[in-house]
C-alpha atoms as a PDB file:
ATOM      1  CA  UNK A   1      26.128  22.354  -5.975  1.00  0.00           C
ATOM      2  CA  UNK A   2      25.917  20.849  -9.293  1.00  0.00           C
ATOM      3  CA  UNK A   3      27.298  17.475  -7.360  1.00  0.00           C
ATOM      4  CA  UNK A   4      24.403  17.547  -5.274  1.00  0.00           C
ATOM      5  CA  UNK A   5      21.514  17.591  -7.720  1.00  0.00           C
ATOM      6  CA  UNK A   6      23.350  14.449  -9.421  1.00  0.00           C
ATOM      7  CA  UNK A   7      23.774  12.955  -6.277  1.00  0.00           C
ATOM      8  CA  UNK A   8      20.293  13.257  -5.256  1.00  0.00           C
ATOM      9  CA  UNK A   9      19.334  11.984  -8.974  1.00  0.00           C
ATOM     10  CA  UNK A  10      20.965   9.036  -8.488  1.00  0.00           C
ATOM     11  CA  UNK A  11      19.290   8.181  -4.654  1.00  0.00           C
ATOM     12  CA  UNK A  12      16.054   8.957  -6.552  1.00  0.00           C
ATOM     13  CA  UNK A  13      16.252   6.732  -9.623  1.00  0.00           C
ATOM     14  CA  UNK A  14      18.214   4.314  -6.902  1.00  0.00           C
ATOM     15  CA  UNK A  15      15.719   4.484  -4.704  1.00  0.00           C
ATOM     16  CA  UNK A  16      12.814   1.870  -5.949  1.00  0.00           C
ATOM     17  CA  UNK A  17      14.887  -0.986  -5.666  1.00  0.00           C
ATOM     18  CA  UNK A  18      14.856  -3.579  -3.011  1.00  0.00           C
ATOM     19  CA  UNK A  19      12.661  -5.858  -1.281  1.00  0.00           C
ATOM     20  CA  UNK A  20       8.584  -5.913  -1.668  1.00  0.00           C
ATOM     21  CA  UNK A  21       5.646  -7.709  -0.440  1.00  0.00           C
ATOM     22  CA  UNK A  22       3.521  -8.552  -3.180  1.00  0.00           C
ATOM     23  CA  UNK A  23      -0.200  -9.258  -2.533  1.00  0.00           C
ATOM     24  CA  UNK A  24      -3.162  -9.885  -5.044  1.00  0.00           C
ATOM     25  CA  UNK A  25      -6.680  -8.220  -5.534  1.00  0.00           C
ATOM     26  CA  UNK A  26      -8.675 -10.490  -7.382  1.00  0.00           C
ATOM     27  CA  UNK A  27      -6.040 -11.071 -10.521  1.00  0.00           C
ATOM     28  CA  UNK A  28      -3.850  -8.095  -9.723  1.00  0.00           C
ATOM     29  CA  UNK A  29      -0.961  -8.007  -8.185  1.00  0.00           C
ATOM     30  CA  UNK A  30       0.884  -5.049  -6.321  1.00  0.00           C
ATOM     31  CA  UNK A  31       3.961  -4.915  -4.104  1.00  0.00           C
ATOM     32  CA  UNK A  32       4.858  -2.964  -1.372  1.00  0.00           C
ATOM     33  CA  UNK A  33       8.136  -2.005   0.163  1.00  0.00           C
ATOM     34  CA  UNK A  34       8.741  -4.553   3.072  1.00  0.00           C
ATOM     35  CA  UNK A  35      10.384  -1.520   5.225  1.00  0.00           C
ATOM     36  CA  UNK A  36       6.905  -0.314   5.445  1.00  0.00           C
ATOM     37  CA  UNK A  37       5.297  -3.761   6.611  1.00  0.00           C
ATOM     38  CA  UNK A  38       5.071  -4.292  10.551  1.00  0.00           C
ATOM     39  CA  UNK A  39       3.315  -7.363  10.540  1.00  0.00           C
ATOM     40  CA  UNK A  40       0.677  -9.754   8.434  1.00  0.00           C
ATOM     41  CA  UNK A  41      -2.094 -10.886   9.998  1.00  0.00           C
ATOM     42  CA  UNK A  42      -5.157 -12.874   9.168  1.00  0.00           C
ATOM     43  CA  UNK A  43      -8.655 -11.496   9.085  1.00  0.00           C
ATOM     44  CA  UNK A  44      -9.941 -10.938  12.058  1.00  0.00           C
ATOM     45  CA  UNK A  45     -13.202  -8.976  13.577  1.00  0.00           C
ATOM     46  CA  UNK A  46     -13.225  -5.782  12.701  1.00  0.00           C
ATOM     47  CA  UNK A  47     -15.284  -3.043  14.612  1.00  0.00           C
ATOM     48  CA  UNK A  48     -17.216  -0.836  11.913  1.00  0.00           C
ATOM     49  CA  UNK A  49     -16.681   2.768  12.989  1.00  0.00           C
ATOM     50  CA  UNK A  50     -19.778   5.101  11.891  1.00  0.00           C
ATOM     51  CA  UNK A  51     -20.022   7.620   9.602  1.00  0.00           C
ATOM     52  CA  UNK A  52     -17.164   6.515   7.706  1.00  0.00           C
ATOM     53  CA  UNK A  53     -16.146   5.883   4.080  1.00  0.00           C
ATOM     54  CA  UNK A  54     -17.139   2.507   2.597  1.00  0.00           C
ATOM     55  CA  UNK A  55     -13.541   1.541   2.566  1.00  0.00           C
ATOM     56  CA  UNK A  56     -12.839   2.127   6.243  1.00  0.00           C
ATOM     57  CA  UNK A  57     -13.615  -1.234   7.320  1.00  0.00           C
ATOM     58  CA  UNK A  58     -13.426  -0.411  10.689  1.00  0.00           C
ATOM     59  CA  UNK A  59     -10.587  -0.861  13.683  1.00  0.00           C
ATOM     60  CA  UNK A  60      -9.129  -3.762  15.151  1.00  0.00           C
ATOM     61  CA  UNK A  61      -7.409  -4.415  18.650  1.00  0.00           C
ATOM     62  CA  UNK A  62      -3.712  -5.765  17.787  1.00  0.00           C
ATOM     63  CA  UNK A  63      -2.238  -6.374  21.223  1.00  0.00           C
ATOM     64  CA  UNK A  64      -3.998  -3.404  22.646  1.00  0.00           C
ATOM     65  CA  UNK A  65      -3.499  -1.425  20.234  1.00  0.00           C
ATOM     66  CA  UNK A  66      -6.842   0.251  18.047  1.00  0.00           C
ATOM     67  CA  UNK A  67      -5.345   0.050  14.265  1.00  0.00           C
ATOM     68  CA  UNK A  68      -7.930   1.568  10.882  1.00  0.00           C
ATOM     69  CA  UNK A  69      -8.735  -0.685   8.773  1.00  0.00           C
ATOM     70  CA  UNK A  70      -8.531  -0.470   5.196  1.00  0.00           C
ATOM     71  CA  UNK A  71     -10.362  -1.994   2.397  1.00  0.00           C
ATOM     72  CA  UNK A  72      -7.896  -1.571  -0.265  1.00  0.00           C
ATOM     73  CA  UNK A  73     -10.567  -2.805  -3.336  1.00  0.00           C
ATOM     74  CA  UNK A  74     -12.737  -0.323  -2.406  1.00  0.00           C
ATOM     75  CA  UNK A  75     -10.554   2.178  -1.981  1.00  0.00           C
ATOM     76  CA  UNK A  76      -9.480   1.292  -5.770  1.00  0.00           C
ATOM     77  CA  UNK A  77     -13.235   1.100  -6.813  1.00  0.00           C
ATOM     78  CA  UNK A  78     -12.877  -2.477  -6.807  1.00  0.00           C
ATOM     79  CA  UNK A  79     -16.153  -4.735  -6.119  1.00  0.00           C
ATOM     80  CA  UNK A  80     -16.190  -6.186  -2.450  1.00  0.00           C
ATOM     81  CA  UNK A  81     -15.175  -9.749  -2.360  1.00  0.00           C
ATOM     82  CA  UNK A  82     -16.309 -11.885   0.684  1.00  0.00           C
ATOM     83  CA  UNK A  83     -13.468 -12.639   3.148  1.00  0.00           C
ATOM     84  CA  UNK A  84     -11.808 -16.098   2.615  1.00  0.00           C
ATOM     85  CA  UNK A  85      -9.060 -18.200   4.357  1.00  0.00           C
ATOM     86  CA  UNK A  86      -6.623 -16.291   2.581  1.00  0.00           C
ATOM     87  CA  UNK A  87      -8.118 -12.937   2.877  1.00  0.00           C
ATOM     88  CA  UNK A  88      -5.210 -10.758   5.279  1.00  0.00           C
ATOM     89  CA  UNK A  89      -4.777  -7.286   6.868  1.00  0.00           C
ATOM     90  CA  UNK A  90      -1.454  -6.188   6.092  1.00  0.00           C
ATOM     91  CA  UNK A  91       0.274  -3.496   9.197  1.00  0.00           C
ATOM     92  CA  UNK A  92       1.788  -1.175   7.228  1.00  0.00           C
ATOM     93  CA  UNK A  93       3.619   1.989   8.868  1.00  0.00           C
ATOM     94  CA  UNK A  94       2.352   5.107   7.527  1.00  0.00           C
ATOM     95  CA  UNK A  95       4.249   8.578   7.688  1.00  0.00           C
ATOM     96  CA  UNK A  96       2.563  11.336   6.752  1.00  0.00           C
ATOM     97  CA  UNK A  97       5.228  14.297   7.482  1.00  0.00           C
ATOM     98  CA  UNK A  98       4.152  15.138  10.718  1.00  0.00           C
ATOM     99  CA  UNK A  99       3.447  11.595  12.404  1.00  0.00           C
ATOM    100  CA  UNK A 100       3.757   7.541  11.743  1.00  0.00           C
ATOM    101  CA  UNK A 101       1.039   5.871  12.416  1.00  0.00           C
ATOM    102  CA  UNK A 102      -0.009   1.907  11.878  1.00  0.00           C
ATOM    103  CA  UNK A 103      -3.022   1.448   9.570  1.00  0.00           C
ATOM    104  CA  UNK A 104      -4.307  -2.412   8.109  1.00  0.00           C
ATOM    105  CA  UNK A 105      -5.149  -2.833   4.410  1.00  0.00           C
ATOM    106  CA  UNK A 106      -7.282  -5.713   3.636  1.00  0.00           C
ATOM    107  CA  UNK A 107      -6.138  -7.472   0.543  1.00  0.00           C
ATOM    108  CA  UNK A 108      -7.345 -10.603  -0.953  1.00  0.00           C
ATOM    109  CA  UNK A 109      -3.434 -12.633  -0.125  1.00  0.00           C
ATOM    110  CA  UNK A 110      -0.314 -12.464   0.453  1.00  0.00           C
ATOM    111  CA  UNK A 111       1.874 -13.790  -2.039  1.00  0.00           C
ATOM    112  CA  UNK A 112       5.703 -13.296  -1.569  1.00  0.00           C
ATOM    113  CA  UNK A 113       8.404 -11.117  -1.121  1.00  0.00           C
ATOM    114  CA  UNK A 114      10.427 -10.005  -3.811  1.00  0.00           C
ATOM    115  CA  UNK A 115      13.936  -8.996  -4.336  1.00  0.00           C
ATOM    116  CA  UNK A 116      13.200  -6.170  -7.475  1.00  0.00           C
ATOM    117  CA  UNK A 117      16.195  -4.366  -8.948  1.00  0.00           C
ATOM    118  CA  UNK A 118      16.438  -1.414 -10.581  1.00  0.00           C
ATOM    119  CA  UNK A 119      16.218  -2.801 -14.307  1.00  0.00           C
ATOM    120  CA  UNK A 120      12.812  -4.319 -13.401  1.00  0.00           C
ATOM    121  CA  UNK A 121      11.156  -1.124 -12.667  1.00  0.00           C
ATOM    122  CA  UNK A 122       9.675   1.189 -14.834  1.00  0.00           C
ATOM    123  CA  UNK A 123       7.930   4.164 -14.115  1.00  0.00           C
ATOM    124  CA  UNK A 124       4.443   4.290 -13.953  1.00  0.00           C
ATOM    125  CA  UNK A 125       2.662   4.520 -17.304  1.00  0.00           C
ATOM    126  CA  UNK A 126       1.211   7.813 -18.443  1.00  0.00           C
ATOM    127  CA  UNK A 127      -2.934   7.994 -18.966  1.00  0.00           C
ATOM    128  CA  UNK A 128      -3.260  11.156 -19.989  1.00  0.00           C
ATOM    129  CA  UNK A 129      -4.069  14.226 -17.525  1.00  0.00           C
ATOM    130  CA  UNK A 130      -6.846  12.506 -15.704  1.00  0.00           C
ATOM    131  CA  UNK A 131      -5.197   9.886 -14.261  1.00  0.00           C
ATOM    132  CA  UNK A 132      -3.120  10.386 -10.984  1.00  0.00           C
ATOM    133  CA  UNK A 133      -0.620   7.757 -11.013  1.00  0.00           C
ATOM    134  CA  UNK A 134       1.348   9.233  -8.104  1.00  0.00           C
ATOM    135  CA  UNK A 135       0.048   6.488  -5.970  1.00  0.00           C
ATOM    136  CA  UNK A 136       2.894   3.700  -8.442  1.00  0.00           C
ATOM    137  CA  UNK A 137       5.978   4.018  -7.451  1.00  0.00           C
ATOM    138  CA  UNK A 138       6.912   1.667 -10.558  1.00  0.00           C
ATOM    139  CA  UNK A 139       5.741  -1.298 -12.445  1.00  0.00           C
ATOM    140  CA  UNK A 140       8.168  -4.073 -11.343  1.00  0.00           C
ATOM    141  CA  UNK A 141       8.649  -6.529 -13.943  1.00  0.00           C
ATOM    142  CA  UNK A 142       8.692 -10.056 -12.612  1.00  0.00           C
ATOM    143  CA  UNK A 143       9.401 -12.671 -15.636  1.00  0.00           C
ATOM    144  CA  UNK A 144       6.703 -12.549 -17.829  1.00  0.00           C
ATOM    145  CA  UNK A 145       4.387 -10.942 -14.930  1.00  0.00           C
ATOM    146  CA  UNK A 146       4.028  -7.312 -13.945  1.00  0.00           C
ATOM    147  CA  UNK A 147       3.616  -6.538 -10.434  1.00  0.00           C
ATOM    148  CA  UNK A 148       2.136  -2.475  -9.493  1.00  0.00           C
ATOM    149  CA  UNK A 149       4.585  -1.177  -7.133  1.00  0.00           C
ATOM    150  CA  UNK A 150       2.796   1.310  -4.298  1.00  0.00           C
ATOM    151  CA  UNK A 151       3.839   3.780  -2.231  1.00  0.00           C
ATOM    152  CA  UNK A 152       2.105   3.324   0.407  1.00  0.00           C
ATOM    153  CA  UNK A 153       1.826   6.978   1.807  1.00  0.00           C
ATOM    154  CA  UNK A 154       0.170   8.387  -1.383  1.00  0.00           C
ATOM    155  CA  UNK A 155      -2.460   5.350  -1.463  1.00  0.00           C
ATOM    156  CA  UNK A 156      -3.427   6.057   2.305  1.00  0.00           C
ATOM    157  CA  UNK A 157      -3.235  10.534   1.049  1.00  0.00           C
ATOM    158  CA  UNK A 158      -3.952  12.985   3.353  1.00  0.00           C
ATOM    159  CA  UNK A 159      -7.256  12.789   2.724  1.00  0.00           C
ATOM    160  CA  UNK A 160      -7.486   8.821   4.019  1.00  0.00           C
ATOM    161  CA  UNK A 161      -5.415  10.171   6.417  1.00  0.00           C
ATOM    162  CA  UNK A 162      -7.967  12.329   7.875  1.00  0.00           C
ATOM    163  CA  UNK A 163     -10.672   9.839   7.360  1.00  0.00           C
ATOM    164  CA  UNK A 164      -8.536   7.307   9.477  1.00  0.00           C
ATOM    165  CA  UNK A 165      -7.957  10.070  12.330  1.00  0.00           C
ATOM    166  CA  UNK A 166     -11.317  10.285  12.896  1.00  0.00           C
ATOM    167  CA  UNK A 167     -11.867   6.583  13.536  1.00  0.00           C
ATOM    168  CA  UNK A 168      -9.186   6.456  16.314  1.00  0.00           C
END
């Protein structure tokens, strides 16, 4: 049994390496793990959906598909920027236990994708008892840069979740 809990140690601490999209808001940039990413697309119209939160954006029709759309600087209590050339809506594969579902985050750009290895990553730095920091999978170190890494699933919670079920 014992062999098992190290085993599963080792997938754990294993498992933040590999490849990530990295994006910026404003001068901050995340990453994402590519496995997660379905497509990039550039901003497009989005229907507003009422009686939603501010950072629902709205849905979009991707090839007949309705997909959410979410504002990810106002879902981190960032101010609203106005969309520019490089402004994109990420399709990012969410899986929430019970279902996967397709869901776009709005980010400012796209910047690259990134090979990160295990060394690079650190675990998320501790704020005190206030801060949830569940959402960082890691801080990837990228030369002298640090990029947030995101899991994906926590930043679009149950609670988005439900917010995002009611707009499709």
């Amino acid at each position: 049994m014992s062999g098992m809990v190290s085993i599963r140690n080792q997938i754990d601490k294993d498992g933040k390496e590999g490849k990530y999209l990295t994006f910026a808001l404003g001068h901050e940039e995340f990453g994402l793990e590519i496995l997660k990413v379905r497509e990039i697309i550039g901003h497009m119209g989005i229907t507003a959906v009422p009686q939603t939160p501010a950072y629902v954006k709205g849905v979009i029709n991707l090839r007949g598909q309705v997909i959410p759309v979410v504002d990810l600087r106002l879902m981190f209590g960032m101010a609203e920027q106005e969309v520019t050339e490089q402004t994109c809506i990420i399709v990012v594969e969410i899986d929430n236990g019970k279902q996967q579902f397709n869901t776009g985050i709005m980010v400012d750009r796209v910047s690259e994708v990134l090979d990160i290895q295990e060394e690079q990553i650190e675990d998320a730095p501790q704020f005190g008892s206030n801060m949830n920091t569940d959402i960082i999978l890691g801080m990837g170190k990228i030369g002298s840069s640090v990029k947030i890494l995101l899991d994906i699933n926590r930043v679009l919670s149950s609670e988005c979740i439900e917010d995002l079920g009611s707009v499709v």
